[in-house]
C-alpha atoms as a PDB file:
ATOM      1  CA  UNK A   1    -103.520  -2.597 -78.638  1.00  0.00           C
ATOM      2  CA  UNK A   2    -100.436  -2.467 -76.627  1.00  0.00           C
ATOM      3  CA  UNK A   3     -97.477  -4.814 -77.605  1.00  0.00           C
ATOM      4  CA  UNK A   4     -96.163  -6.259 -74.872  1.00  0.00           C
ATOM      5  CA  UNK A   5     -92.356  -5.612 -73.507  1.00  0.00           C
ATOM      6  CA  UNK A   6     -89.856  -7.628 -75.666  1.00  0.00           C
ATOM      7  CA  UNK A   7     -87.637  -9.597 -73.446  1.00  0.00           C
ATOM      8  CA  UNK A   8     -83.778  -8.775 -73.228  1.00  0.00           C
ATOM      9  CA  UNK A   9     -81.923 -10.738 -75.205  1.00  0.00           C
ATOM     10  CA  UNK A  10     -79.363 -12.897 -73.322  1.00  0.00           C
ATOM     11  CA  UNK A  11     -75.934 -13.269 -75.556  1.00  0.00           C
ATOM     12  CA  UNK A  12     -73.393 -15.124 -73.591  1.00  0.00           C
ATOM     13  CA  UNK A  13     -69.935 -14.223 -74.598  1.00  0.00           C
ATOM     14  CA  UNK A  14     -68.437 -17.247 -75.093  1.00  0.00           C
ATOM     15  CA  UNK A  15     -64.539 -17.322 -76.023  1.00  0.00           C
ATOM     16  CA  UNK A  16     -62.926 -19.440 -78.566  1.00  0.00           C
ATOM     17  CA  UNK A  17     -61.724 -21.976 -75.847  1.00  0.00           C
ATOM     18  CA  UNK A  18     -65.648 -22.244 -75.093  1.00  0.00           C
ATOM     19  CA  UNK A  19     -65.648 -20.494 -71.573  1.00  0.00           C
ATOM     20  CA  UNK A  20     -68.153 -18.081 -70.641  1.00  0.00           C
ATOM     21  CA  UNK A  21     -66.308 -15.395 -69.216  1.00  0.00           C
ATOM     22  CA  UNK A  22     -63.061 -15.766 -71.611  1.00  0.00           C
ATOM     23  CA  UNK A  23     -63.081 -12.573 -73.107  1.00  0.00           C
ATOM     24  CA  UNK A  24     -63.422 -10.962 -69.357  1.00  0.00           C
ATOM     25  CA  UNK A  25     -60.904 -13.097 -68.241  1.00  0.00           C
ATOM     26  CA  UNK A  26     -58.620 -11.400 -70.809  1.00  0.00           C
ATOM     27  CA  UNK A  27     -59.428  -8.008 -70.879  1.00  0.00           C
ATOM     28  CA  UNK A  28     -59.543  -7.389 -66.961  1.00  0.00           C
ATOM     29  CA  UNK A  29     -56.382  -7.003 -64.408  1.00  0.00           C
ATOM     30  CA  UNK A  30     -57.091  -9.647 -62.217  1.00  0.00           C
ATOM     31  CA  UNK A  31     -55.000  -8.632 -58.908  1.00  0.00           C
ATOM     32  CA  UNK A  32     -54.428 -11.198 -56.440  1.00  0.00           C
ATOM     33  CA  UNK A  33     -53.285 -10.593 -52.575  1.00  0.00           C
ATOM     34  CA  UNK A  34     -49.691 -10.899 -52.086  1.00  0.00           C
ATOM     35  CA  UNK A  35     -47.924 -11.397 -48.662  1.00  0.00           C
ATOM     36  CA  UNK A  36     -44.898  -9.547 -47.642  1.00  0.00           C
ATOM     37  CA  UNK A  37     -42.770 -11.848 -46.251  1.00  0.00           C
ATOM     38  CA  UNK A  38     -39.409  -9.559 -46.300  1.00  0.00           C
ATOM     39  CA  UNK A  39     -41.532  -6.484 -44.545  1.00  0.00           C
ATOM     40  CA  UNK A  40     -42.363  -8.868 -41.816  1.00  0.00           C
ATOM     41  CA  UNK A  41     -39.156 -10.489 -40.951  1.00  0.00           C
ATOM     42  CA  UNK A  42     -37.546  -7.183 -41.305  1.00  0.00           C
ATOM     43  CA  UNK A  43     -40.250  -5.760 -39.100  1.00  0.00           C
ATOM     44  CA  UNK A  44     -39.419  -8.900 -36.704  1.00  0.00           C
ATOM     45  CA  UNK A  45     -35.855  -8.626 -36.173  1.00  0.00           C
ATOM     46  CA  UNK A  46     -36.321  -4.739 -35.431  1.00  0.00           C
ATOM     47  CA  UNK A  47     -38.325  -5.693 -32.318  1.00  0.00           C
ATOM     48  CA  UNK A  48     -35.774  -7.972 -31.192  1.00  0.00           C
ATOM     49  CA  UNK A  49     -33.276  -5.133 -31.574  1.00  0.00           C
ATOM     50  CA  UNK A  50     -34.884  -3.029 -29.701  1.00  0.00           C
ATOM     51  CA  UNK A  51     -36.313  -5.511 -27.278  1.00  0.00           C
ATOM     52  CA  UNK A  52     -32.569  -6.523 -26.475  1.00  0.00           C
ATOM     53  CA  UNK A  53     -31.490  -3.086 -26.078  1.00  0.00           C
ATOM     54  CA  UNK A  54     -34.146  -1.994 -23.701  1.00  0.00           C
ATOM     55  CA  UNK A  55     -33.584  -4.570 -21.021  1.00  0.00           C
ATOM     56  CA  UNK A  56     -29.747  -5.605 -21.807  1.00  0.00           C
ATOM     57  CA  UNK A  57     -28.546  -1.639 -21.790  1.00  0.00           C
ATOM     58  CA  UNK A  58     -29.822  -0.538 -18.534  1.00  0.00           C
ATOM     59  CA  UNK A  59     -28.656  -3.991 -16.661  1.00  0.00           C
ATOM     60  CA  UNK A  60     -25.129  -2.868 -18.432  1.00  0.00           C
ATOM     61  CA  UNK A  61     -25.076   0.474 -17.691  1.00  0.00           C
ATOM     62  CA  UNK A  62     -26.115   0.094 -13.890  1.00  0.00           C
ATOM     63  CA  UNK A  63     -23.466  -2.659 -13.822  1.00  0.00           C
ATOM     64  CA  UNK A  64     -20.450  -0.696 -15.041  1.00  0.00           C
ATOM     65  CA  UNK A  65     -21.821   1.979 -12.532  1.00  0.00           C
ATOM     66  CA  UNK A  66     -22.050  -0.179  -9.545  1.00  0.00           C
ATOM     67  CA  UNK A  67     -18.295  -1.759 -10.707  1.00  0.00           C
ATOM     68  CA  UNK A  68     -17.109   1.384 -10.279  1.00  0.00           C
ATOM     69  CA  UNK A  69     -18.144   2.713  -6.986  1.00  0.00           C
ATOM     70  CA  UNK A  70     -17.272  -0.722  -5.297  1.00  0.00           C
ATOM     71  CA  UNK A  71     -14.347  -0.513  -7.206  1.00  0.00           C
ATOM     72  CA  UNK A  72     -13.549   3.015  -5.539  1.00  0.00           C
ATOM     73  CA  UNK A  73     -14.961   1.607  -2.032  1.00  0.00           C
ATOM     74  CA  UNK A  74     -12.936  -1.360  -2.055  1.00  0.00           C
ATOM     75  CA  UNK A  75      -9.056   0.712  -3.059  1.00  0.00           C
ATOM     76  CA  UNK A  76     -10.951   3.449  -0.610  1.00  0.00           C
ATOM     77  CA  UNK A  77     -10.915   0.566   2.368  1.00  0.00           C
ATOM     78  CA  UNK A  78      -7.921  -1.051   1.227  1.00  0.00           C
ATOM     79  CA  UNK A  79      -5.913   2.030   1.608  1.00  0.00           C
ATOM     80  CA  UNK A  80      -7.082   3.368   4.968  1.00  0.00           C
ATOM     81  CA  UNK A  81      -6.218  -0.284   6.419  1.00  0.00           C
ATOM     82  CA  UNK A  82      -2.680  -0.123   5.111  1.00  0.00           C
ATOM     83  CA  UNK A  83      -2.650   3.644   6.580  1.00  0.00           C
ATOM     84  CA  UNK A  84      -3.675   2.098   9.620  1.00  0.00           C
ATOM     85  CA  UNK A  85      -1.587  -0.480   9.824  1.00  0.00           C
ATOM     86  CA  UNK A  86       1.666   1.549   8.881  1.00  0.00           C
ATOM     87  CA  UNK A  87       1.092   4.118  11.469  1.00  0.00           C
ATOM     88  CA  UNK A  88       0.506   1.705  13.987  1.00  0.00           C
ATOM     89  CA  UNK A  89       3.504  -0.101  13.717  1.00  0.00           C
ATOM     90  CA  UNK A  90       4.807   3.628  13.161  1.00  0.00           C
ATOM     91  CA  UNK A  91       3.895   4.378  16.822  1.00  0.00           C
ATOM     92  CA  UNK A  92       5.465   0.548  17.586  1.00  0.00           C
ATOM     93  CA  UNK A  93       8.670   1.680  16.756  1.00  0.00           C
ATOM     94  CA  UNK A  94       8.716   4.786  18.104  1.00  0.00           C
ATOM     95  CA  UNK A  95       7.598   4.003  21.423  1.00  0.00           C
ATOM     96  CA  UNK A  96      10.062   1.161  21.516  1.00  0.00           C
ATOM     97  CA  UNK A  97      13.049   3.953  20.848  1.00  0.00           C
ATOM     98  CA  UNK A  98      11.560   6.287  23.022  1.00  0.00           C
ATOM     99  CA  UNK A  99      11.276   3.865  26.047  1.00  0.00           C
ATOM    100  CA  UNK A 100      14.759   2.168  25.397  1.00  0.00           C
ATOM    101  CA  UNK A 101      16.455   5.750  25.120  1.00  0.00           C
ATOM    102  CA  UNK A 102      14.062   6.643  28.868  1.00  0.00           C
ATOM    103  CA  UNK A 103      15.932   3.341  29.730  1.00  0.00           C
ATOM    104  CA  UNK A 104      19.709   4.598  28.945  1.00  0.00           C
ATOM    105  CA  UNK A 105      18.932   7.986  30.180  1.00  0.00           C
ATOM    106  CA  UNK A 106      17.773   6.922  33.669  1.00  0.00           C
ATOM    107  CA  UNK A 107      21.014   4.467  33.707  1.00  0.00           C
ATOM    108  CA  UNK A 108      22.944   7.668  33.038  1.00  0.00           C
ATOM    109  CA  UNK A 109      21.744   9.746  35.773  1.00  0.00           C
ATOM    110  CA  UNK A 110      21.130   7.636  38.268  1.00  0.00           C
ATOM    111  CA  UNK A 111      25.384   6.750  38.237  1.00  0.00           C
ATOM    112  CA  UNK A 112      28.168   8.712  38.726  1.00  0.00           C
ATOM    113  CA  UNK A 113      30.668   8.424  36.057  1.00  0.00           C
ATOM    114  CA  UNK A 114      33.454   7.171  38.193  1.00  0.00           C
ATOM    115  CA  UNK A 115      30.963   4.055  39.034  1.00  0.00           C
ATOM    116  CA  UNK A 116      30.042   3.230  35.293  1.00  0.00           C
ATOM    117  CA  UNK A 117      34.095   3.651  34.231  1.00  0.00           C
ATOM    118  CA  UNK A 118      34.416   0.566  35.821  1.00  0.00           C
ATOM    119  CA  UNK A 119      33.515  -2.612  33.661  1.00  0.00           C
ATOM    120  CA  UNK A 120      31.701  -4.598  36.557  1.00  0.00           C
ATOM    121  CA  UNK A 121      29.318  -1.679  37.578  1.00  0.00           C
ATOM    122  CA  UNK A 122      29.225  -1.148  33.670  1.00  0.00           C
ATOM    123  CA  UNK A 123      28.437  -4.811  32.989  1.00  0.00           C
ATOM    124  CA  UNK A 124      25.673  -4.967  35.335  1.00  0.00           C
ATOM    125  CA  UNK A 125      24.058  -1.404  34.341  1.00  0.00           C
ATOM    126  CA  UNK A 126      24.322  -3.536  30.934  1.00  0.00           C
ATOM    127  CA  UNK A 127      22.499  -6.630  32.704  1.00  0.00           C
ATOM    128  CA  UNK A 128      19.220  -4.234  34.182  1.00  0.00           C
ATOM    129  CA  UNK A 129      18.957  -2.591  30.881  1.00  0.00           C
ATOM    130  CA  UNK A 130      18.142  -6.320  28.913  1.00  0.00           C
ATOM    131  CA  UNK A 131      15.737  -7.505  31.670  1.00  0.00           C
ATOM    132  CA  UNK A 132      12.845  -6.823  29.988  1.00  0.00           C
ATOM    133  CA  UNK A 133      14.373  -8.482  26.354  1.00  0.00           C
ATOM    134  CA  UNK A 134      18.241  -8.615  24.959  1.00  0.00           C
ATOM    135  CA  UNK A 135      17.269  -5.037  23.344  1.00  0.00           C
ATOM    136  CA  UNK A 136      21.050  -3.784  23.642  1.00  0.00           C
ATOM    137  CA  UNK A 137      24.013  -5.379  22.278  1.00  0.00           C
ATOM    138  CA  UNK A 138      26.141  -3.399  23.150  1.00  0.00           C
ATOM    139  CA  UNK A 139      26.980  -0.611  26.252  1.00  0.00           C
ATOM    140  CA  UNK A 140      29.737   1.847  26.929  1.00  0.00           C
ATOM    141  CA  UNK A 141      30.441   5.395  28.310  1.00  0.00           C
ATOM    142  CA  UNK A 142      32.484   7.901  25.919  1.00  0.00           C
ATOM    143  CA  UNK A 143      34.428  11.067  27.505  1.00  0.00           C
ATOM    144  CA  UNK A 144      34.123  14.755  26.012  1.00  0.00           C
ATOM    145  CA  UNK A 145      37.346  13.846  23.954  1.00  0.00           C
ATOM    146  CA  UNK A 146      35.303  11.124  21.821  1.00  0.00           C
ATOM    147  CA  UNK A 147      36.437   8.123  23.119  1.00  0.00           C
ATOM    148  CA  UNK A 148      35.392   5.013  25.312  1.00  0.00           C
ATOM    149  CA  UNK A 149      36.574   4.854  29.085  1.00  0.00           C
ATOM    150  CA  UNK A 150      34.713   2.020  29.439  1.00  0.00           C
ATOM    151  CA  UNK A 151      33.310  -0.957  27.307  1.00  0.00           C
ATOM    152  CA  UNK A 152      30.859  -3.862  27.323  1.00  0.00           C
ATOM    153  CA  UNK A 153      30.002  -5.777  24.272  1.00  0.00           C
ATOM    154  CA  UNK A 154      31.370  -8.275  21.617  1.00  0.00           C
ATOM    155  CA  UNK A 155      33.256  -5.505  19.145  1.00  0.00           C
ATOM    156  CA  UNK A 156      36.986  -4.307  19.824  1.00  0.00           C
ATOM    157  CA  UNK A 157      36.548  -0.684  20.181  1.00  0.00           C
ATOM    158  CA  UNK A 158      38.137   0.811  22.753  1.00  0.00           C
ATOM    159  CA  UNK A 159      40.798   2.715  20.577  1.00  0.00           C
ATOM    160  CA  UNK A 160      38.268   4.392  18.193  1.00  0.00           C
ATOM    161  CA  UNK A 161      37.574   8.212  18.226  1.00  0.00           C
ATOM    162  CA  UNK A 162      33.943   9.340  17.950  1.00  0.00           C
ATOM    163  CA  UNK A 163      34.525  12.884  18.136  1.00  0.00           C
ATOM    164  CA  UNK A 164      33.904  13.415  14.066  1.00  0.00           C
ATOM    165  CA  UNK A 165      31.212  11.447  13.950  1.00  0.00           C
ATOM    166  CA  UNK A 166      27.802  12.791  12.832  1.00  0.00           C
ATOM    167  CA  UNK A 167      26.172  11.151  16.128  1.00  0.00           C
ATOM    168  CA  UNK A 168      28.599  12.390  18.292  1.00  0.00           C
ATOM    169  CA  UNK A 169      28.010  15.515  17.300  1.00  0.00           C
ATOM    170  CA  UNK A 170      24.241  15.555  17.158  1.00  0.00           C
ATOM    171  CA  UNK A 171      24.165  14.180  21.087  1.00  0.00           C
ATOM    172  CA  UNK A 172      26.535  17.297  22.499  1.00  0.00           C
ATOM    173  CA  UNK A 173      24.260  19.352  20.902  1.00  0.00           C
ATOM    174  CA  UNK A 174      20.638  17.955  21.533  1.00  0.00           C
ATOM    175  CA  UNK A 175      21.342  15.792  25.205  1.00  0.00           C
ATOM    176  CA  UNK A 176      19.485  12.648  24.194  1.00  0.00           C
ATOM    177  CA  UNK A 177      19.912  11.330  20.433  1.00  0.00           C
ATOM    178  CA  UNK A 178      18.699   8.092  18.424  1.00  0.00           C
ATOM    179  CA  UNK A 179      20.247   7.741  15.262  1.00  0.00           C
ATOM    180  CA  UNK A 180      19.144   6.264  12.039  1.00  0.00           C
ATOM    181  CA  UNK A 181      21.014   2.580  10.895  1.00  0.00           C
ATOM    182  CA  UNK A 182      24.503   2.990   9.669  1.00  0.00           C
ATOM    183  CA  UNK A 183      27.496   1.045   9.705  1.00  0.00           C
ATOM    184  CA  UNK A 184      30.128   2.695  11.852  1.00  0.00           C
ATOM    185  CA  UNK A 185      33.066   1.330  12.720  1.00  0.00           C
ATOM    186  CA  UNK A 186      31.657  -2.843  13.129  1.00  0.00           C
ATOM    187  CA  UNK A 187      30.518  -2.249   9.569  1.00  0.00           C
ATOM    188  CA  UNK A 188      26.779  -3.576  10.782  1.00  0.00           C
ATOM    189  CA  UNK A 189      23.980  -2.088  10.445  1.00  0.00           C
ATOM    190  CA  UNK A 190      22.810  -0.560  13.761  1.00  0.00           C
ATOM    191  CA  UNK A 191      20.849   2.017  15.874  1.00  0.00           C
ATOM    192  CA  UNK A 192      22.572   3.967  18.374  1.00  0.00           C
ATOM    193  CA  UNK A 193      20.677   5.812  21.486  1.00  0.00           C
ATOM    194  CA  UNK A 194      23.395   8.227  23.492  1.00  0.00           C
ATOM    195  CA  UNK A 195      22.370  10.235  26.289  1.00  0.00           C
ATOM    196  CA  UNK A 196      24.700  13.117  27.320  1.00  0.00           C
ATOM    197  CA  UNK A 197      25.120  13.891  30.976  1.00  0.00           C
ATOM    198  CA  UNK A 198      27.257  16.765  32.607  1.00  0.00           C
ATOM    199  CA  UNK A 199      28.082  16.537  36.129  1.00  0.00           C
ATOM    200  CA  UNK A 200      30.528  18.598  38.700  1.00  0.00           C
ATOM    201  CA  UNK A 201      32.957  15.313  37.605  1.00  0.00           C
ATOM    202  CA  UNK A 202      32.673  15.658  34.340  1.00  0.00           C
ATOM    203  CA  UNK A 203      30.501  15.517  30.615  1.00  0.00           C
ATOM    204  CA  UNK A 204      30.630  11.970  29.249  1.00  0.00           C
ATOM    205  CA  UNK A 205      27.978   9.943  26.845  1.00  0.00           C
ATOM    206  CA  UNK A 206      26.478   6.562  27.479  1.00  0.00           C
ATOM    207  CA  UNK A 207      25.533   5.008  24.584  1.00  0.00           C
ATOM    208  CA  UNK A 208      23.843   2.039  23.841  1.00  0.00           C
ATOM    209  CA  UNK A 209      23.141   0.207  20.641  1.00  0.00           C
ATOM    210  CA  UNK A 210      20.307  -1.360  19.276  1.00  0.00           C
ATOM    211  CA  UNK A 211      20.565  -3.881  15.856  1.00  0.00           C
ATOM    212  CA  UNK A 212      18.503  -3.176  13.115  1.00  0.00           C
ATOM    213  CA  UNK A 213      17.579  -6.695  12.640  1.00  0.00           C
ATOM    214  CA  UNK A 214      15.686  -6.256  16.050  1.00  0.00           C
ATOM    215  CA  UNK A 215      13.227  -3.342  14.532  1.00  0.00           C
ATOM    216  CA  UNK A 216      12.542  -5.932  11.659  1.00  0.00           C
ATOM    217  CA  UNK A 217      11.151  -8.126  14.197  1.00  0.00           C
ATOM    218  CA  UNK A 218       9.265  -5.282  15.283  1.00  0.00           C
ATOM    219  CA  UNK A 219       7.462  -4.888  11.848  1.00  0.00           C
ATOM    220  CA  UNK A 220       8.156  -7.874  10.207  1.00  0.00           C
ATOM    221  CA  UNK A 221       4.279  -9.753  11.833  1.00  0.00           C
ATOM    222  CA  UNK A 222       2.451  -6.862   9.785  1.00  0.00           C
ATOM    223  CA  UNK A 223       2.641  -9.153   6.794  1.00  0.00           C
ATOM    224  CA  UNK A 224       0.297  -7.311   4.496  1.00  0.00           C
ATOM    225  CA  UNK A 225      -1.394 -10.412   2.511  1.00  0.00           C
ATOM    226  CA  UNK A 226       0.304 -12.747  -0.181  1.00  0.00           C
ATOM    227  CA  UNK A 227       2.571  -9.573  -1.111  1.00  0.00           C
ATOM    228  CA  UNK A 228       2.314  -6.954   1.001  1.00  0.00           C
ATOM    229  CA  UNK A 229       5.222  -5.819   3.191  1.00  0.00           C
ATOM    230  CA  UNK A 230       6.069  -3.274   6.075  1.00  0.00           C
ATOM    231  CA  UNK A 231       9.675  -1.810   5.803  1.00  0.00           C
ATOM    232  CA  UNK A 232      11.462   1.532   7.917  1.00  0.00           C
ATOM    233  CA  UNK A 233      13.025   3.873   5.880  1.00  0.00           C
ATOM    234  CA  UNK A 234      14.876   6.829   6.753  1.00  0.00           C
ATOM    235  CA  UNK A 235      14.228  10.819   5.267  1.00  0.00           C
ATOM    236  CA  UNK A 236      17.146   9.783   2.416  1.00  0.00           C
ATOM    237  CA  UNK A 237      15.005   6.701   1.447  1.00  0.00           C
ATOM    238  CA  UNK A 238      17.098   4.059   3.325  1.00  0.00           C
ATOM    239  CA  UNK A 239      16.100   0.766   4.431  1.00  0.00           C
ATOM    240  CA  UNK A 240      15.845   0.825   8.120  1.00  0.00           C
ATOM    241  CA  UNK A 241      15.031  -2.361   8.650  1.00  0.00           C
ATOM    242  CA  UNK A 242      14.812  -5.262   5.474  1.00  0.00           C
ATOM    243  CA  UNK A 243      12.640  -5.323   3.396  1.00  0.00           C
ATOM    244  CA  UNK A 244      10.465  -8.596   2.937  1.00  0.00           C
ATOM    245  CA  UNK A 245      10.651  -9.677  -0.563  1.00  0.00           C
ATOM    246  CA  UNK A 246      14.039  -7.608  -2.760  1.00  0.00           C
ATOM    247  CA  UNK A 247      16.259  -5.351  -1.079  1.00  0.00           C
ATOM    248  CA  UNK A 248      18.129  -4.922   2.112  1.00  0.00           C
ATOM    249  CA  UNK A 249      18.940  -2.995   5.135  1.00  0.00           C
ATOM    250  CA  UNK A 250      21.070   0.102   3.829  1.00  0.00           C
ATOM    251  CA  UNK A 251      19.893   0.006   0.437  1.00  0.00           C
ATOM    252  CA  UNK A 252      17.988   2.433  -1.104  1.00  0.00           C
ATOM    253  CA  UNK A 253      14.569   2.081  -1.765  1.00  0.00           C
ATOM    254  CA  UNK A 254      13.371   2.299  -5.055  1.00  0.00           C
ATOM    255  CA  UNK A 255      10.573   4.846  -5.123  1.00  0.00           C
ATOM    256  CA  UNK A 256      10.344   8.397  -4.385  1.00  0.00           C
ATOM    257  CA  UNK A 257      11.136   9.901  -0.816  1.00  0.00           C
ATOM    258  CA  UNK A 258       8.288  10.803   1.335  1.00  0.00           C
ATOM    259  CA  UNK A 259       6.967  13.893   2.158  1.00  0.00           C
ATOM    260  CA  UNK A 260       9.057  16.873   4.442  1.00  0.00           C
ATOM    261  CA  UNK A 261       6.756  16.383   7.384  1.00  0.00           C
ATOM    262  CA  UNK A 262       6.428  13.191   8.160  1.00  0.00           C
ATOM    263  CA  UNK A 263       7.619  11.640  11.434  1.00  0.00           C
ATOM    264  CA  UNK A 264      11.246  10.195  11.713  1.00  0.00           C
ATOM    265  CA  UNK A 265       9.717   6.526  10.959  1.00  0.00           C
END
């Protein structure tokens, strides 16, 4: 006869405490889950880096780039309107001398010297020549020897001799001349326009002269902003005409001369 199958026998391991699964609960390494909390926060604050960089960088970058070429644009513009604007009142001036010294030279052909020695017919020569604005202050016709034969204006200077003077020798040698300021004799500052004319009667100059203070006006309405300013100055870097903040006419200007080939204002 066949036994039958004996039946496991079931020993629970019980621990001392009286639990079931003590001795398992010992013996085994029990891992639980654990959260990284620093990886994740790290992990965070790199996006954000990066995040910022990608979309603040680029509006940066284009902005420096774009502050630059305006930048350029705007000194670009800036200077071509004050090129502008000096060589217009450039040709101002110069067609103002030009047309006064047209003015003097027609006066001096267009009389004999016998009819300009005399101070009436010189007065009223003096008279035509300020119709169209009190340009001249002064008129007068010198001989070949340097001196006045005749005399209209406010300054005592029939007695001076002109014949070592820089202008005086500039207009026997060229026919028409217009000088830069200088003092001269009145110890003003003034322009000077003399025409030479030779005749079967005779060589003599009529010269005419022009106050700086006049070419200010001139200028002086091209008031470049707040601080701009529009000044004359000569090929020896003299005030022509006053400046509008420091400085005067006959000083020198403080910066360098300008270049060899540039017009005479």
């Amino acid at each position: 006869m066949i036994a039958p199958p004996k039946e496991p026998s079931i020993r629970p391991l019980a621990s001392p405490d009286g639990s079931m699964f003590g001795r398992a609960a010992k013996g085994a390494n029990v891992r639980r889950p654990v959260f990284h909390t620093r990886s994740y926060a790290k992990l965070l604050r790199r996006f954000i880096f990066v995040s910022v960089t990608c979309s603040v960088l680029p509006l940066l970058l284009v902005g420096w780039v774009s502050y630059l070429y305006y930048s350029r644009f705007s000194l670009s513009r800036m200077a071509d309107y004050f090129q502008k604007t000096v060589e217009y009142n450039q040709k101002i001036v110069e067609s103002f001398l030009h047309e006064r010294a047209a003015d003097v030279e027609m006066a001096a052909y267009t009389h004999s010297v016998d009819f300009l020695k005399d101070s009436s017919n010189l007065k009223e020569v003096f008279r035509v020549l300020n119709l169209e604005g009190s340009h001249f202050t002064d008129l007068g016709i010198i001989g070949k020897a340097g001196k006045y034969l005749s005399y209209i204006g406010p300054y005592d200077l029939m007695d001076k001799d002109y014949s070592e003077t820089f202008w005086f020798k500039e207009v026997m040698e060229k026919g028409v001349y217009i000088s830069d300021a200088f003092m001269g004799y009145r110890q003003v500052p003034h322009v000077i326009i003399a025409v030479l004319c030779s005749r079967g009667e005779g060589t003599y100059i009529l010269r005419a002269t022009i106050y700086s203070e006049f070419l200010t006006s001139l200028v002086e309405t091209a008031k470049l902003g707040q601080s701009g300013e529009i000044f004359l100055v000569n090929r020896e870097g003299v005030y022509q005409t006053g400046p509008r903040f420091k400085g005067k006419i006959m000083d020198h200007a403080p910066f360098g001369l300008p270049p060899k080939n540039w017009s005479r204002f």
